[in-house]
N, C-alpha and C. Protein backbone atom coordinates (compact mmCIF):
# COMPACT_ATOMS: atom_id res chain seq x y z
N UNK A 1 20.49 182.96 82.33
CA UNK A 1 20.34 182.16 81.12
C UNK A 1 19.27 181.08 81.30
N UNK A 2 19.05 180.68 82.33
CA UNK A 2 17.87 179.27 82.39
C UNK A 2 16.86 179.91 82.41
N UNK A 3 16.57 181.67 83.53
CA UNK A 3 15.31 182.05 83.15
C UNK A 3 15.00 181.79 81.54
N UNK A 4 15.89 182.77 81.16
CA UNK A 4 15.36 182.43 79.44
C UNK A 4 15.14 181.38 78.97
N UNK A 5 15.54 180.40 79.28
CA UNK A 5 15.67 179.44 78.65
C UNK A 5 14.01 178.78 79.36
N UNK A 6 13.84 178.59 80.18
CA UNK A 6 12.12 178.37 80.73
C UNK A 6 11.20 179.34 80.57
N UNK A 7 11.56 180.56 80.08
CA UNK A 7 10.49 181.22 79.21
C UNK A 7 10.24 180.62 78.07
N UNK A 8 11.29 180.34 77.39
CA UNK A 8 11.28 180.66 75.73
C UNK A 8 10.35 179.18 76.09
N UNK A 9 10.88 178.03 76.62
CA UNK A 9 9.85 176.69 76.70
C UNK A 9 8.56 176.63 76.92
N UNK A 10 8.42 177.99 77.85
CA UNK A 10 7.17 177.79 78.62
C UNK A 10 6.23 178.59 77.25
N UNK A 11 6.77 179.28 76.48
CA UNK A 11 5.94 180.32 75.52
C UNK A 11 5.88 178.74 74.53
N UNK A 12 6.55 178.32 73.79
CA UNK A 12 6.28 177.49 72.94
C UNK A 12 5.54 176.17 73.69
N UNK A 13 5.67 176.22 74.96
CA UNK A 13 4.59 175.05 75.09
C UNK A 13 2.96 175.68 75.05
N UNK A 14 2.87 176.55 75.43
CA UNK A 14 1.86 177.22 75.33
C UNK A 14 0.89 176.86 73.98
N UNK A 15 2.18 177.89 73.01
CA UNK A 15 1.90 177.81 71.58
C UNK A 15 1.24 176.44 70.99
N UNK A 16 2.21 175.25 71.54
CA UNK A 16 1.75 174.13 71.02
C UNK A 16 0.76 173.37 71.80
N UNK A 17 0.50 174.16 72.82
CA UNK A 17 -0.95 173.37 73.20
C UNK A 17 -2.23 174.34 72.89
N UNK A 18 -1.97 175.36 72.41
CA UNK A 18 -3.03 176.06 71.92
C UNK A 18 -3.42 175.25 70.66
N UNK A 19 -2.63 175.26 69.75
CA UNK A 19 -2.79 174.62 68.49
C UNK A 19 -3.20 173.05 69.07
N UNK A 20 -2.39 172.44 69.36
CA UNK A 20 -3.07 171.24 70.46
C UNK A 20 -4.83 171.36 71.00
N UNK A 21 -5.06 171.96 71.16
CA UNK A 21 -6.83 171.91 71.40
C UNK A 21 -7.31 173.15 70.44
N UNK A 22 -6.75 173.16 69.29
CA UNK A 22 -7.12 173.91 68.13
C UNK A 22 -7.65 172.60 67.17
N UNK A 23 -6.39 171.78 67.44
CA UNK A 23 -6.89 170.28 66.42
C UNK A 23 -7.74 169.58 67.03
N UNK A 24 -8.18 169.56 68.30
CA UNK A 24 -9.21 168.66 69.33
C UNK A 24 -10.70 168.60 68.63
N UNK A 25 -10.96 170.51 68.38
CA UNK A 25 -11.68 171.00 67.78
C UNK A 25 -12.03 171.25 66.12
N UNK A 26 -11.21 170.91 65.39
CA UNK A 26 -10.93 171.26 63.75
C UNK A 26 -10.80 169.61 63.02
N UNK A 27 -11.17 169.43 62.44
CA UNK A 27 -10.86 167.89 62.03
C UNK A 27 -9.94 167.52 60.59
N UNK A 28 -9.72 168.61 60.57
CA UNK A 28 -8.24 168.76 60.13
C UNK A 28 -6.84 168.61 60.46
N UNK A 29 -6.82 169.13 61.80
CA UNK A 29 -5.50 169.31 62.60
C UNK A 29 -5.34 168.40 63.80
N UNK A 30 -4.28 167.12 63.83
CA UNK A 30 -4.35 166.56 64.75
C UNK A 30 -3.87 166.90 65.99
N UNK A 31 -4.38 167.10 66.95
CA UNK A 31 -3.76 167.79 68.34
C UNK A 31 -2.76 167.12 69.10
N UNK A 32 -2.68 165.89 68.50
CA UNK A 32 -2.21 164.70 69.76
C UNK A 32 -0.23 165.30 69.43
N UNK A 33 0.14 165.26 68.13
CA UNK A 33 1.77 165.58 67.89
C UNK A 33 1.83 167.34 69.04
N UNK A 34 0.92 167.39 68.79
CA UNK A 34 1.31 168.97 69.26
C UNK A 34 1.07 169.22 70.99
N UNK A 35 0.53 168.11 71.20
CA UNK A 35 0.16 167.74 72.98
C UNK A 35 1.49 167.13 73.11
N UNK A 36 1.95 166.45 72.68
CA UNK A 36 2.93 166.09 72.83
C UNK A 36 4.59 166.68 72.87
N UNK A 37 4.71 167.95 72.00
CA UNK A 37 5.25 168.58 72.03
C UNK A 37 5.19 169.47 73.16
N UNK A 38 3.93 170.09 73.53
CA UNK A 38 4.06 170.50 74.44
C UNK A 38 4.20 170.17 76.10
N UNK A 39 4.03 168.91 76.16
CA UNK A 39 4.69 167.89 77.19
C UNK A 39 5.99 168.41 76.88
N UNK A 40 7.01 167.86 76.17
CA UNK A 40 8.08 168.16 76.28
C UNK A 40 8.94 169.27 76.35
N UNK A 41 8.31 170.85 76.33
CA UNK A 41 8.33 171.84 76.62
C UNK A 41 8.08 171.81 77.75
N UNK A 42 7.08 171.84 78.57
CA UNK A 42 6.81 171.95 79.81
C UNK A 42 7.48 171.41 80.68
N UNK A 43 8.03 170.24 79.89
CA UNK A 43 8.85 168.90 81.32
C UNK A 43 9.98 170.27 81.01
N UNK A 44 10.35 170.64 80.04
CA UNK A 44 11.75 171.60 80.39
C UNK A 44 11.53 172.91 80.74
N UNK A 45 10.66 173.52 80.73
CA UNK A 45 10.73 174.46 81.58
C UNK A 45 10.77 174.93 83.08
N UNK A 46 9.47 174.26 83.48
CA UNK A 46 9.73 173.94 85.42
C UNK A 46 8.82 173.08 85.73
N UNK A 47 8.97 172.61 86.90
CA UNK A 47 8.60 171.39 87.46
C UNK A 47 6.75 172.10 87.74
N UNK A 48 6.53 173.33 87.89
CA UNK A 48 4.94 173.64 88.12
C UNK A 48 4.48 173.59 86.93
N UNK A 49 4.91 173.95 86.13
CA UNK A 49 3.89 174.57 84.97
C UNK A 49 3.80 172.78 84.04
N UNK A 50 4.86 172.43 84.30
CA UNK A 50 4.82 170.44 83.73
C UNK A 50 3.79 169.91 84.68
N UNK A 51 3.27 169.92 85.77
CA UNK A 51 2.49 169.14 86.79
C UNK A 51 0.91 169.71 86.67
N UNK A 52 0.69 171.14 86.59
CA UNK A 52 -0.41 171.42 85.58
C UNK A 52 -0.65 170.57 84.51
N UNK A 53 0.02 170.94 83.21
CA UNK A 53 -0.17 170.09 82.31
C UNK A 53 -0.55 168.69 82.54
N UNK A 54 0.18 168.12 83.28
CA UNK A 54 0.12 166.56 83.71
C UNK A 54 -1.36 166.70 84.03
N UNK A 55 -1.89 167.48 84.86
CA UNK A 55 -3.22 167.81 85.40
C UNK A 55 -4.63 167.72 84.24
N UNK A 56 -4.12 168.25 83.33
CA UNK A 56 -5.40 168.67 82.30
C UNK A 56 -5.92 167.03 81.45
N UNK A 57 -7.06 167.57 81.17
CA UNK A 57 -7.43 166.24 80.39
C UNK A 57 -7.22 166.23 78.95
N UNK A 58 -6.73 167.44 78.56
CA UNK A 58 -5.75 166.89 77.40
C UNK A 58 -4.71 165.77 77.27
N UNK A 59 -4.05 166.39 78.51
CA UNK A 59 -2.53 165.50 78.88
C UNK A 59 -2.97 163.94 78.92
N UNK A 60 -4.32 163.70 79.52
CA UNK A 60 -5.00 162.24 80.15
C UNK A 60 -5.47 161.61 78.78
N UNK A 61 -6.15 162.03 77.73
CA UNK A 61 -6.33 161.48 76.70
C UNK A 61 -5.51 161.10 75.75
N UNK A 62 -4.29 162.54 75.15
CA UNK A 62 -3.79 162.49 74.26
C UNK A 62 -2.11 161.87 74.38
N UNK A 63 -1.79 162.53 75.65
CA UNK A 63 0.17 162.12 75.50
C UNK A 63 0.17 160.53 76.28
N UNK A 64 -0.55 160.45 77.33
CA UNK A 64 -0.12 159.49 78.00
C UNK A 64 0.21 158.63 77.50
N UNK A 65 -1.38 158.27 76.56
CA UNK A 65 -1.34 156.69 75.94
C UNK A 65 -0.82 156.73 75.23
N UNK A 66 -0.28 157.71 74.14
CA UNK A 66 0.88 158.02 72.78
C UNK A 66 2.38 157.45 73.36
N UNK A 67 3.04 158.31 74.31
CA UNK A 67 3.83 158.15 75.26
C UNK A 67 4.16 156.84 75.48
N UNK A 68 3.06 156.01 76.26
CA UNK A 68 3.50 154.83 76.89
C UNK A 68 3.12 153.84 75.70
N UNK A 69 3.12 154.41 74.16
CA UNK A 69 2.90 153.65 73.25
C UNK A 69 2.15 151.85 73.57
N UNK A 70 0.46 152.39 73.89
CA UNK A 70 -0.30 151.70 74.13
C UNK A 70 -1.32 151.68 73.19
N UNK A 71 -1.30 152.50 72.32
CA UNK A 71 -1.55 151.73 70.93
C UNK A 71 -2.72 153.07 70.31
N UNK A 72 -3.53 153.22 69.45
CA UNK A 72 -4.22 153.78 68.74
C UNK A 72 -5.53 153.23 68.55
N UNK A 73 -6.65 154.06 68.52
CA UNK A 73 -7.78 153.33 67.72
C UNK A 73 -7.50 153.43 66.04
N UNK A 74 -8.53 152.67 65.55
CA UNK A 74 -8.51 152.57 63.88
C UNK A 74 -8.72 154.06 63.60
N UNK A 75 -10.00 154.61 64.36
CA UNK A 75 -10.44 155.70 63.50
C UNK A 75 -9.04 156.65 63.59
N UNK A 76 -8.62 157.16 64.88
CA UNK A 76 -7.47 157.62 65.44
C UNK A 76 -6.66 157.39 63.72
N UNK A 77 -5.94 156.23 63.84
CA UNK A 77 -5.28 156.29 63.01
C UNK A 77 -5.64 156.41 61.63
N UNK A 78 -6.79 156.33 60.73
CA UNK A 78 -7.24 156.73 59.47
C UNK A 78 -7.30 157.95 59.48
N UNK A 79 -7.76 158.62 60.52
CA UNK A 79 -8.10 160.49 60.26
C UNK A 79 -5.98 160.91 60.13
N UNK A 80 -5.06 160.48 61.17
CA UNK A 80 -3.82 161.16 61.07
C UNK A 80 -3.42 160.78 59.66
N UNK A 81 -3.77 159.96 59.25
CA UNK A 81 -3.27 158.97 57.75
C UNK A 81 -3.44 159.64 56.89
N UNK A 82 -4.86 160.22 56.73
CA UNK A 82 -5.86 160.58 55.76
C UNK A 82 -4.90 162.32 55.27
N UNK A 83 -5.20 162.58 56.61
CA UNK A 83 -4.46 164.30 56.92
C UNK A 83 -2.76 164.54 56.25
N UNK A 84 -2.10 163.70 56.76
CA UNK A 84 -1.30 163.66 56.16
C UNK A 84 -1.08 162.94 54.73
N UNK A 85 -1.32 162.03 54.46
CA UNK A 85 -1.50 161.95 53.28
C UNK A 85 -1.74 163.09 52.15
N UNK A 86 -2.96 163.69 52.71
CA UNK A 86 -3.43 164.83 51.63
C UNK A 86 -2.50 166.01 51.63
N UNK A 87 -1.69 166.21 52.60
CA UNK A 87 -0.37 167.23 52.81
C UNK A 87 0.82 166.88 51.97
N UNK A 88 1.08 165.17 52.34
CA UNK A 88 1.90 164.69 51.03
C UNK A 88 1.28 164.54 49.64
N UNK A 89 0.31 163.95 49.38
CA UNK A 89 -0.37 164.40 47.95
C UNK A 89 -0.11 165.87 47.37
N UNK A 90 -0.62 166.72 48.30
CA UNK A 90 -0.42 168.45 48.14
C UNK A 90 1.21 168.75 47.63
N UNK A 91 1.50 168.33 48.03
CA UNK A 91 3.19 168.58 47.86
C UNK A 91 3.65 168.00 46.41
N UNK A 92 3.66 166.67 46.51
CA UNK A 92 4.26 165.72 45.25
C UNK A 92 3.26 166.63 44.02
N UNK A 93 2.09 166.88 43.99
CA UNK A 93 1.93 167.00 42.80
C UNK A 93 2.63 168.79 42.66
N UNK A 94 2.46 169.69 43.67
CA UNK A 94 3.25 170.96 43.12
C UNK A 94 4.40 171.10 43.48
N UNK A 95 5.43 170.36 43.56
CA UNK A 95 6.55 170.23 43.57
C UNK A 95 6.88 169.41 42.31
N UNK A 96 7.96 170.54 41.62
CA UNK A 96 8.59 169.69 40.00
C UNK A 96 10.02 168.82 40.27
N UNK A 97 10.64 169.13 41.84
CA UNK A 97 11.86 167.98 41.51
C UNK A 97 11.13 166.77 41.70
N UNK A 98 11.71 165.96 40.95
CA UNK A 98 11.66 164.39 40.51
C UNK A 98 12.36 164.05 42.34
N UNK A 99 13.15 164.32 42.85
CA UNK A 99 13.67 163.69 43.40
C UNK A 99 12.62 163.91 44.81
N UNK A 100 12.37 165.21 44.88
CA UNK A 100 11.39 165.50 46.37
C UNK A 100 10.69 164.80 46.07
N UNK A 101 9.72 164.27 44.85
CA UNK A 101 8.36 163.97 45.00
C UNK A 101 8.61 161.97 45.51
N UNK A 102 9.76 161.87 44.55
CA UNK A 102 10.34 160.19 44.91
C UNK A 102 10.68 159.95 47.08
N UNK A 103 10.94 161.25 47.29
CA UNK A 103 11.11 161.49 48.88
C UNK A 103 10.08 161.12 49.81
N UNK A 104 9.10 161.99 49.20
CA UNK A 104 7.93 162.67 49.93
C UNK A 104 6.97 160.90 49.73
N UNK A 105 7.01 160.36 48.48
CA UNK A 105 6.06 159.28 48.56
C UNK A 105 7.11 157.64 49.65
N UNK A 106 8.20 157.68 49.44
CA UNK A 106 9.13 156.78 49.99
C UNK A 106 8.53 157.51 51.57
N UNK A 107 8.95 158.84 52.50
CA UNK A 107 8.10 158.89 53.47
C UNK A 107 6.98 158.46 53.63
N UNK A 108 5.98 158.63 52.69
CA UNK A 108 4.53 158.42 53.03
C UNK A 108 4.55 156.70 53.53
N UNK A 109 5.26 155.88 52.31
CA UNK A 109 5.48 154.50 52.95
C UNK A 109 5.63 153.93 53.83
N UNK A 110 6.70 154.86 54.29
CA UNK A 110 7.43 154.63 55.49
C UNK A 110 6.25 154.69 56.54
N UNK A 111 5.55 155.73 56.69
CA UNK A 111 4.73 156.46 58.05
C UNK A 111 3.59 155.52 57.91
N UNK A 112 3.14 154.95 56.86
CA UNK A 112 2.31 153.43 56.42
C UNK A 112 3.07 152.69 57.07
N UNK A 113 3.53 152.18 57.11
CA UNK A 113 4.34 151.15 57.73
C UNK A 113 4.51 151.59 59.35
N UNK A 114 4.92 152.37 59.42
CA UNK A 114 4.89 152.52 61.17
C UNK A 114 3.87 152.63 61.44
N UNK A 115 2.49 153.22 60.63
CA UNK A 115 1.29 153.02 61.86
C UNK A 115 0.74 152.13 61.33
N UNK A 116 0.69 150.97 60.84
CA UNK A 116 0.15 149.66 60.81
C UNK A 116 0.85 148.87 61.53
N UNK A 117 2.28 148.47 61.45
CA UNK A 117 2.84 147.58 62.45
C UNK A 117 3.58 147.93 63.84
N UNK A 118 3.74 149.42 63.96
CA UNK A 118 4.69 149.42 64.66
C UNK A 118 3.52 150.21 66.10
N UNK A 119 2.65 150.29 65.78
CA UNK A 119 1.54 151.12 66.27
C UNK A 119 0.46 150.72 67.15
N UNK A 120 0.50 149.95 67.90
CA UNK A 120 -0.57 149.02 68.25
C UNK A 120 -2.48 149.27 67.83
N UNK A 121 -2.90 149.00 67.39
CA UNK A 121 -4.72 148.84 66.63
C UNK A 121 -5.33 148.77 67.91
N UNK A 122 -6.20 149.39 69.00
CA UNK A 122 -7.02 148.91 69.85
C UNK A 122 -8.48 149.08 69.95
N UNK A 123 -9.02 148.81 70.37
CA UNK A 123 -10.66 149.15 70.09
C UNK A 123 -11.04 150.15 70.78
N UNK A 124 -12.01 150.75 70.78
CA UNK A 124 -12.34 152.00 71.45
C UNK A 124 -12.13 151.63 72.77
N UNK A 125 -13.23 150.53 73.36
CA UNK A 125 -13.41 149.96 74.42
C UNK A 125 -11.75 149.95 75.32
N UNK A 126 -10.88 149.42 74.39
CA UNK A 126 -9.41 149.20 74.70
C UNK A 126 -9.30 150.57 75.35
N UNK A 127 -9.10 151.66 74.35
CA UNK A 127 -8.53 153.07 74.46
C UNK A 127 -9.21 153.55 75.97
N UNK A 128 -10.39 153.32 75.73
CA UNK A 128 -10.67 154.02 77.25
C UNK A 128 -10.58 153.52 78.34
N UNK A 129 -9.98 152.40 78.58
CA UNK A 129 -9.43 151.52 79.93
C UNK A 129 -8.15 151.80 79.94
N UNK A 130 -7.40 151.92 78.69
CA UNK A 130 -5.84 152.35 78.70
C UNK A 130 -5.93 153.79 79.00
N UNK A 131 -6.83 154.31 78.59
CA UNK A 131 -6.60 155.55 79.39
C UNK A 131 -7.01 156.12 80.86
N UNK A 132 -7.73 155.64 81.46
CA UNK A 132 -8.29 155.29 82.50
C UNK A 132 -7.40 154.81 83.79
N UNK A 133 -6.23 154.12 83.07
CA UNK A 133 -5.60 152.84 83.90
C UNK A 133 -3.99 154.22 83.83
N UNK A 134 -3.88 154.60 83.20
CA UNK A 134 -2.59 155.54 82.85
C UNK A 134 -2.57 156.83 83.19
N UNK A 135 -4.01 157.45 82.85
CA UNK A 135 -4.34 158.52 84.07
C UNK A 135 -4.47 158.35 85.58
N UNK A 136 -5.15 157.35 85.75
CA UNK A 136 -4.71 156.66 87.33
C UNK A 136 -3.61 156.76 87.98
N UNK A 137 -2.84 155.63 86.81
CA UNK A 137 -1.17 155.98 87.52
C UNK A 137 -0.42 157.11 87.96
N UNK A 138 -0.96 158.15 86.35
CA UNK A 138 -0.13 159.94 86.50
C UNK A 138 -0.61 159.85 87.90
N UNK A 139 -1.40 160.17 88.14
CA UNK A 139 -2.16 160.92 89.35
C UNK A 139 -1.58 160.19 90.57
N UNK A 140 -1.42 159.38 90.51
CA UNK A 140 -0.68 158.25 91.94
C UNK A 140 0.68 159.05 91.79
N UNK A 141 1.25 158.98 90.80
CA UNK A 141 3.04 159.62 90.57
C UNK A 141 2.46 161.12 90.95
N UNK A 142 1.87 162.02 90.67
CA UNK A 142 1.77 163.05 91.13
C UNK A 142 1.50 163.78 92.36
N UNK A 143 0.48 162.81 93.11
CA UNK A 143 0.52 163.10 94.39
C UNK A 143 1.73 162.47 95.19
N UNK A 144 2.45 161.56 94.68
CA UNK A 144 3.68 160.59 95.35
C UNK A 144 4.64 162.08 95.17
């Protein structure tokens, strides 16, 4: 039963890091939710195929600093805003319940609100020392 169970993880982490450097590339699709997902696949499947991952410079750009919630650049956060937004726009207007569309915009608020305050704003300059300083660390924990 655990084999299966670290297949089925190891196939969907896969999945979601394909799509994960599908959005790296597409400026449509943000990669970082789906790097992240697949972190958490991998931590459950086995301890090799998670320490790879840890390895790649996906993992170094996108989960760490998400992860250790060290904050976002502006642009970072206008493109996920923008994207989703237009997914919730897409929805509210072809959707006829009254009540989904009252849902879907009360979410949108909401996800406004968490990435303005709850999100930290950093400057580019910021982002790439926080990432720099956090990939460092992985790599100290990994050879430790």
């Amino acid at each position: 039963m655990k084999n299966i169970k670290s297949f089925i993880f190891v196939v969907l982490g896969f999945i979601s890091f394909g799509i994960g450097v599908a959005g790296v590339v597409l400026p449509v699709l943000p990669g970082g939710p789906f790097f992240l997902f697949a972190a958490f696949c991998f931590g459950k499947s086995s301890k090799r195929v998670e320490n790879w991952f840890k390895r790649t410079s996906f993992y170094k750009l996108y989960v760490v600093r998400l992860r250790e919630n060290k904050g976002m650049t502006r642009k970072e956060k206008i493109r996920i805003n923008l994207i989703a937004d237009s997914f919730i726009l897409f929805s509210v207007i072809y959707v006829d319940i009254l009540v989904v569309k009252i849902i879907m915009v009360v979410l949108c608020v909401i996800k406004h609100y968490y990435f303005i305050k709850r999100i930290p704003t950093v400057t580019p300059e910021e982002a790439k020392n926080i990432i720099t300083m956090l990939s460092n660390r992985e790599n100290t924990n990994l050879t430790s």
